[in-house]
Protein backbone atom coordinates (compact mmCIF):
# COMPACT_ATOMS: atom_id res chain seq x y z
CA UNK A 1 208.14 18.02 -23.95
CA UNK A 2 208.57 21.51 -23.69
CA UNK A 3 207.25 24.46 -21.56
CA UNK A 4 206.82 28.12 -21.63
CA UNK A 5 209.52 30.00 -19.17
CA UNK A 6 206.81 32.63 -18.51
CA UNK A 7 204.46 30.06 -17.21
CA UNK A 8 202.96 30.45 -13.96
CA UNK A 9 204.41 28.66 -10.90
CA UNK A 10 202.62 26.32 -8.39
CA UNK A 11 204.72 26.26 -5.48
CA UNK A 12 204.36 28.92 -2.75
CA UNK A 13 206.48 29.92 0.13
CA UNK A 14 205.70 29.20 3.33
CA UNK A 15 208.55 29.44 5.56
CA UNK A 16 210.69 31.99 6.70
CA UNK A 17 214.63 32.36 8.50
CA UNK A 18 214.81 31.75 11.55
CA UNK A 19 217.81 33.62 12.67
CA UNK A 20 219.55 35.99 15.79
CA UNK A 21 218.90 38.98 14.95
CA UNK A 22 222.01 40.79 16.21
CA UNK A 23 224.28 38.06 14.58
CA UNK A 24 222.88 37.28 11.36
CA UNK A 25 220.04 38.63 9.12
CA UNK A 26 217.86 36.92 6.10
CA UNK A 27 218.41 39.11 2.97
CA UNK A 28 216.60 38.69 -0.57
CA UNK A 29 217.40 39.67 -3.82
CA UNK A 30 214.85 39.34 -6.67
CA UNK A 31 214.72 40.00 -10.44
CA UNK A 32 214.15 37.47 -13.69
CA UNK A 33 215.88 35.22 -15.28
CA UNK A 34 214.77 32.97 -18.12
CA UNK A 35 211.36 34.54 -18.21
CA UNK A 36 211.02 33.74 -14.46
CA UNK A 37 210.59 35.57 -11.20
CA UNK A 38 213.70 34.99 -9.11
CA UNK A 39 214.05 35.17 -5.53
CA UNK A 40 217.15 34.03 -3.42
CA UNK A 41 217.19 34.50 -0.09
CA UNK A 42 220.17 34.19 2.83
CA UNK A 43 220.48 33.74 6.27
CA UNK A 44 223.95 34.67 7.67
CA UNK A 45 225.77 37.53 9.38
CA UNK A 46 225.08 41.08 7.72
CA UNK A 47 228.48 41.59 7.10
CA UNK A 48 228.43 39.12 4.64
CA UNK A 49 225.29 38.36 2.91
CA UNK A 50 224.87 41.31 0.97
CA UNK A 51 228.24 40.57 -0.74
CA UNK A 52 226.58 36.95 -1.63
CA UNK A 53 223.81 37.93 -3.02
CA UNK A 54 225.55 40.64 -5.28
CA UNK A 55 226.88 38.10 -7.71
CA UNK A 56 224.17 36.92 -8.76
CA UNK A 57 222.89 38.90 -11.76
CA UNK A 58 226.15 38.46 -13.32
CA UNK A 59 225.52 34.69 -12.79
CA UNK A 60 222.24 34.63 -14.18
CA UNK A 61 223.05 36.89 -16.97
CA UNK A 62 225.56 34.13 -18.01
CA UNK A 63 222.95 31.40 -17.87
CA UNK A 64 220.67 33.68 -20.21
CA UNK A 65 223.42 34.06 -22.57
CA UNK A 66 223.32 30.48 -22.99
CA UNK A 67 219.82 29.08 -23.41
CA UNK A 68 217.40 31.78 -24.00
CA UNK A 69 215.44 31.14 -26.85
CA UNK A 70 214.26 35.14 -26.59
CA UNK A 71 218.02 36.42 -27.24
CA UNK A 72 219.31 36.17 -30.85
CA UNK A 73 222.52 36.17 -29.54
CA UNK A 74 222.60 32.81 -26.83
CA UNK A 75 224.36 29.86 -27.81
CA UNK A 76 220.69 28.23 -27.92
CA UNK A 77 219.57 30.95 -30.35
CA UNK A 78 222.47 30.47 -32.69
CA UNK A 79 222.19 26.63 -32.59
CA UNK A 80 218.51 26.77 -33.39
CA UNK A 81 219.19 28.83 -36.50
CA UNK A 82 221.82 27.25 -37.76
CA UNK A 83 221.95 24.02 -36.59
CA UNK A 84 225.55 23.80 -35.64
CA UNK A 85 227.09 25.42 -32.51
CA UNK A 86 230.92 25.34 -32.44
CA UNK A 87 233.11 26.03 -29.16
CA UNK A 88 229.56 25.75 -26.87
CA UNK A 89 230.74 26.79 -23.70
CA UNK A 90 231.31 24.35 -20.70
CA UNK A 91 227.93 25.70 -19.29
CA UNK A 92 226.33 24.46 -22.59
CA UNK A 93 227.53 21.77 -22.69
CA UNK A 94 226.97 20.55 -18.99
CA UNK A 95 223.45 21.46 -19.52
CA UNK A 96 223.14 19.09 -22.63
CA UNK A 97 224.70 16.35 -20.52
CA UNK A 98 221.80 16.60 -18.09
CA UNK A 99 219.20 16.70 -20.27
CA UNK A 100 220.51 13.64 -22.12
CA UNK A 101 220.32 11.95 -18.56
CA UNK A 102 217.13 12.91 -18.53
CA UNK A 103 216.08 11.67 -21.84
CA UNK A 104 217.45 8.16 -20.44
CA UNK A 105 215.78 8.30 -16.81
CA UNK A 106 212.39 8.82 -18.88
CA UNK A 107 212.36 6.61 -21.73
CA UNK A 108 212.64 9.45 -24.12
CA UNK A 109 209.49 11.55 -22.45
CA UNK A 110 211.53 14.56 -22.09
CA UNK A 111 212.88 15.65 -25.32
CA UNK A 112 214.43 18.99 -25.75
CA UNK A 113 213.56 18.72 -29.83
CA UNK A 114 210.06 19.63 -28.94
CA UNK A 115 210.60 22.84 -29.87
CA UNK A 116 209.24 22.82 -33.49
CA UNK A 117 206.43 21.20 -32.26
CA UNK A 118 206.11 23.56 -29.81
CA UNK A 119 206.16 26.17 -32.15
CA UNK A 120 203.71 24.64 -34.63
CA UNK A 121 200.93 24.81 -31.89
CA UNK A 122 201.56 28.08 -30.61
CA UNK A 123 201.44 29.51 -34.23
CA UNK A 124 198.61 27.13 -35.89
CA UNK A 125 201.66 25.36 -38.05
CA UNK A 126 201.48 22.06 -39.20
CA UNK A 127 202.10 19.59 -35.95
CA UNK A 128 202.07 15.93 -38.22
CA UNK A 129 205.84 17.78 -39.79
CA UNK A 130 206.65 19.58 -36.44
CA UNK A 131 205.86 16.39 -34.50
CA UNK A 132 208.03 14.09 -37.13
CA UNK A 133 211.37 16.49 -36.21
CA UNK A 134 211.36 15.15 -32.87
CA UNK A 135 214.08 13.09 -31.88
CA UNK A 136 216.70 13.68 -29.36
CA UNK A 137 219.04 10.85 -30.33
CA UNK A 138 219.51 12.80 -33.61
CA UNK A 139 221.52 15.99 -32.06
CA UNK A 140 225.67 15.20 -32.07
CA UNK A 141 227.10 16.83 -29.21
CA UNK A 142 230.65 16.33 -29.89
CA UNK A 143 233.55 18.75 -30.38
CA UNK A 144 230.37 20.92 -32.34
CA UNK A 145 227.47 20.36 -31.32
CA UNK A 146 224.91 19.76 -34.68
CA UNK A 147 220.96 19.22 -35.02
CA UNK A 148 219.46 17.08 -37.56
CA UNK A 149 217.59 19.07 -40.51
CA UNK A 150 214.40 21.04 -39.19
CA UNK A 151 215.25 20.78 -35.61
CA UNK A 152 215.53 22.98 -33.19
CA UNK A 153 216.11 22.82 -28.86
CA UNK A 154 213.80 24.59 -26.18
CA UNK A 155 215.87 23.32 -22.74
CA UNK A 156 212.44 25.25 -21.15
CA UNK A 157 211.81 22.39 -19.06
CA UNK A 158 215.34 22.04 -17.04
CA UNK A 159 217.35 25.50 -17.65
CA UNK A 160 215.40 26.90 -14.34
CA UNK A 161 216.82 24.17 -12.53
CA UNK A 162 220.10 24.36 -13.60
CA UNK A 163 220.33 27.99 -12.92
CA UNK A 164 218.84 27.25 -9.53
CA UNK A 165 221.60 24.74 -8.83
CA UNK A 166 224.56 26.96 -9.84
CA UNK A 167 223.00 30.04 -8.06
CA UNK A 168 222.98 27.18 -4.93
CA UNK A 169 226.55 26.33 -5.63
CA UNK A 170 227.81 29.26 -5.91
CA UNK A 171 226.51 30.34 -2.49
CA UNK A 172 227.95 27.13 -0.70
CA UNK A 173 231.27 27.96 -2.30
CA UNK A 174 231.25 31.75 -0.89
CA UNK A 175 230.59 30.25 2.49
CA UNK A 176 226.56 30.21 2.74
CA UNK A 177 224.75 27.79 4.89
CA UNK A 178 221.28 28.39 4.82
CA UNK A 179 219.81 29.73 1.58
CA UNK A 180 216.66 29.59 -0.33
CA UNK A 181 216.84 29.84 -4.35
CA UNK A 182 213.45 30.32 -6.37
CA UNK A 183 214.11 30.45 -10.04
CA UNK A 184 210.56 28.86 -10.07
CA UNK A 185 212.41 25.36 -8.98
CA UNK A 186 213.43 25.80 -5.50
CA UNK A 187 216.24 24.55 -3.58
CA UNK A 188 217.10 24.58 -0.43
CA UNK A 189 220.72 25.19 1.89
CA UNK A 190 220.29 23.80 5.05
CA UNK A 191 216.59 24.16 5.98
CA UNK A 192 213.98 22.93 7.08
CA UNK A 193 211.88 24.94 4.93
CA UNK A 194 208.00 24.58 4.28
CA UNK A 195 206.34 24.76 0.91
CA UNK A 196 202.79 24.85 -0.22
CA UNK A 197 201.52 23.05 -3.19
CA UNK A 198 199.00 24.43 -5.45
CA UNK A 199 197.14 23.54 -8.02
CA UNK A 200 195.85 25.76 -10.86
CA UNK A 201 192.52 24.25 -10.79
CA UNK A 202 192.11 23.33 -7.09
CA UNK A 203 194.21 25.71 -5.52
CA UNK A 204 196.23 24.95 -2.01
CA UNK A 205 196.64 21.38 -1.81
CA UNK A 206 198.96 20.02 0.08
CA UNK A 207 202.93 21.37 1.55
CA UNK A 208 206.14 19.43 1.65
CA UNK A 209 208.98 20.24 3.80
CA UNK A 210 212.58 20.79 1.89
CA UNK A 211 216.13 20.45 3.63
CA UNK A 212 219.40 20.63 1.41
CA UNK A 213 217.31 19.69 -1.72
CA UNK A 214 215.43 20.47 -4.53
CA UNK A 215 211.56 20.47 -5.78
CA UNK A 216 210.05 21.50 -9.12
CA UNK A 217 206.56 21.23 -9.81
CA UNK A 218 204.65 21.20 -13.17
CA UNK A 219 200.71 21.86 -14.02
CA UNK A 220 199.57 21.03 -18.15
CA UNK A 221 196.37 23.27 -17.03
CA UNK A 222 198.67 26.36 -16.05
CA UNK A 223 198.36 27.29 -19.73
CA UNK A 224 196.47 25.95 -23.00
CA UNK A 225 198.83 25.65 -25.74
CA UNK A 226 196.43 25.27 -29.21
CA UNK A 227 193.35 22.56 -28.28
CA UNK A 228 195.96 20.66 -25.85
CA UNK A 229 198.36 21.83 -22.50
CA UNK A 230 201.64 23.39 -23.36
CA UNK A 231 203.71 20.57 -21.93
CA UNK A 232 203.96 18.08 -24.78
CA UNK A 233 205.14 14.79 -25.01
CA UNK A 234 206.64 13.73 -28.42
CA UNK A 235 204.31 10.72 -28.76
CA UNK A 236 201.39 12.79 -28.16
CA UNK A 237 200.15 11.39 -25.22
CA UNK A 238 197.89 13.49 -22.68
CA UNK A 239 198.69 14.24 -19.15
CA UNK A 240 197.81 12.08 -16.25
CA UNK A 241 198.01 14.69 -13.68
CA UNK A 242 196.65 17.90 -13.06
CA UNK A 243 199.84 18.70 -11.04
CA UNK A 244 203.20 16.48 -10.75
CA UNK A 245 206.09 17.48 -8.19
CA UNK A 246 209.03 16.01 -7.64
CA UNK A 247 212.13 16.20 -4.78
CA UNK A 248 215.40 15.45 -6.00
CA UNK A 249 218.91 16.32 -4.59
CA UNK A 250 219.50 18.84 -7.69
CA UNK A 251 216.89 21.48 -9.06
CA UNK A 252 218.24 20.33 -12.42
CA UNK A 253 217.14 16.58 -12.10
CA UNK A 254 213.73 17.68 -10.51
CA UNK A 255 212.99 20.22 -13.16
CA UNK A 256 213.47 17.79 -16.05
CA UNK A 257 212.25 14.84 -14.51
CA UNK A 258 208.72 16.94 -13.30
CA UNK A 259 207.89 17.60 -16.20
CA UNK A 260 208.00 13.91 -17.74
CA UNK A 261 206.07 12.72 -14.53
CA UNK A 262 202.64 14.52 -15.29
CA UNK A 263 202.48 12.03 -18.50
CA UNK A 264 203.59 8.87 -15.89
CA UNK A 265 200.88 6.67 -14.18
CA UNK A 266 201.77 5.49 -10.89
CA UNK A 267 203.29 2.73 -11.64
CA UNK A 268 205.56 4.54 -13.97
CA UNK A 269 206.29 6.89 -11.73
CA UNK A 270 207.17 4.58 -8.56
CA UNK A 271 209.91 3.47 -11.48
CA UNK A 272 211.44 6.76 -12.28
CA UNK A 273 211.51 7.43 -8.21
CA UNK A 274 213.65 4.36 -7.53
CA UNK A 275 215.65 4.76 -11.28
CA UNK A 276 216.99 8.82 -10.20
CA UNK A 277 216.61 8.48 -6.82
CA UNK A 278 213.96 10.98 -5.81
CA UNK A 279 212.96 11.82 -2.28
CA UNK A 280 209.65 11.71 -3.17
CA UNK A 281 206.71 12.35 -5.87
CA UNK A 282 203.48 13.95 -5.21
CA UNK A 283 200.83 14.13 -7.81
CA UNK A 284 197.36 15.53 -7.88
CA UNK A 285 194.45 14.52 -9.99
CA UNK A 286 192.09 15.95 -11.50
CA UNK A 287 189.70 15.49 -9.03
CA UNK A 288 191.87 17.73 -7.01
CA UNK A 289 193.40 14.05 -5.20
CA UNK A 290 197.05 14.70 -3.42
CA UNK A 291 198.76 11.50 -3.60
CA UNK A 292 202.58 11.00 -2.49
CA UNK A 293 205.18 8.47 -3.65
């Protein structure tokens, strides 16, 4: 299943640094990345943070060089119309492993070979052909990295998070202890800090507190894709949940992971908590019903 990087996001801020004013200040930079707002915030002395939070364009600008699907010239473009990449960077290729562990955490519910389908929808194509492409055990991602005939990769539902988690790793490694990254995932340095949940139908909802993690949040209704939602699962099964969001210790994981989840019942879902380990799951129904995991 696949998702549009424009799409709105359902998880507000509600917290703030709390900090000593004449040691240490919270500073923000913001811009886009992926087709996403971006906002990453530190707490630490002024000397310093504005020297952090410099670096980052460059970083993201090397994540969009990779897997936008807007850029002719990513990796991701070039794969998609070709079907080969050769030499994929390290970045690339770290990305693909995650998704593939992904794939296996869901039974196969997220699927990066969407994409045609995807595309199909969004252009009144034909979905029975688009839909028959999908299959993620069919890309080789070797030395080269090749896609069967007529496919093609959207990693829309898990490149935010991995951009979150590098911006977050490259912080920690500078010497940052309390950050906040919003690449539309969040995730969290140090902490505690308090989100809102909201639903596109319902509206505020619920809030969960975040410390050294991550959360990622997904809504089908955000955005009507054809006669259907624009997250897709290959099978072509509907979505359980008006909203699905789920905690994990990496942005990367939660990304991927909350976007299978609004296609899990409960059941399914207390299974994929315990299987990758997630601090918790909160889904809301259509009646506008929190319920946590």
């Amino acid at each position: 299943m696949t998702r549009p990087m424009r799409r709105r996001r359902f998880l507000t801020l509600a917290a703030s640094f709390a900090c000593a004013p004449h040691l240490a200040q919270a500073e923000t930079w913001r811009g886009r990345a992926l087709g996403a707002e971006v906002s990453v915030r530190v707490d630490g002395p002024r000397a310093e943070v504005a020297g952090l939070l410099s670096d980052i364009p460059a970083l993201l600008a090397r994540v969009e060089r990779a897997f936008s699907l807007y850029d002719p010239g990513s990796e991701l473009s070039r794969l998609n119309a070709s079907g080969r990449l050769d030499a994929p960077t390290t970045l690339f290729r770290d990305l693909m492993a995650e998704a593939d562990r992904a794939h296996r955490l869901t039974g196969g519910l997220f699927d990066p070979t969407i994409q045609p389908l995807w595309q199909a929808l969004a252009q009144g194509g034909d979905p029975v052909t688009a839909r028959a492409l999908i299959g993620w055990e069919r890309v080789s991602a070797r030395d080269v990295i090749a896609l069967a005939p007529g496919q093609a990769l959207s990693f829309n539902g898990i490149a935010q998070g991995f951009a979150t988690d590098l911006v977050a790793r490259h912080l920690a490694a500078r010497g940052a202890t309390r950050a906040l990254i919003d690449i539309g995932e969040q995730r969290a340095l140090s902490g505690p800090f308090r989100l809102g949940i909201v639903d596109p139908e319902h509206g505020p909802v619920g809030q969960i507190t975040l410390a050294n993690g991550a959360v990622a949040t997904s809504s089908p209704g955000a955005l009507r894709l054809g006669d259907g939602t624009h997250i897709l699962a290959p099978d072509g099964r509907a979505p359980r949940w008006s909203t699905a969001s789920v905690a994990s210790d990496t942005a990367t994981l939660a990304d991927a992971l909350s976007t299978a989840a609004v296609f899990l019942d409960r059941d399914a879902l207390t299974a994929l908590k315990a299987r990758a380990g997630l601090s918790h799951v909160t889904v809301i129904d259509a009646a506008g019903n929190l319920r946590r995991l």
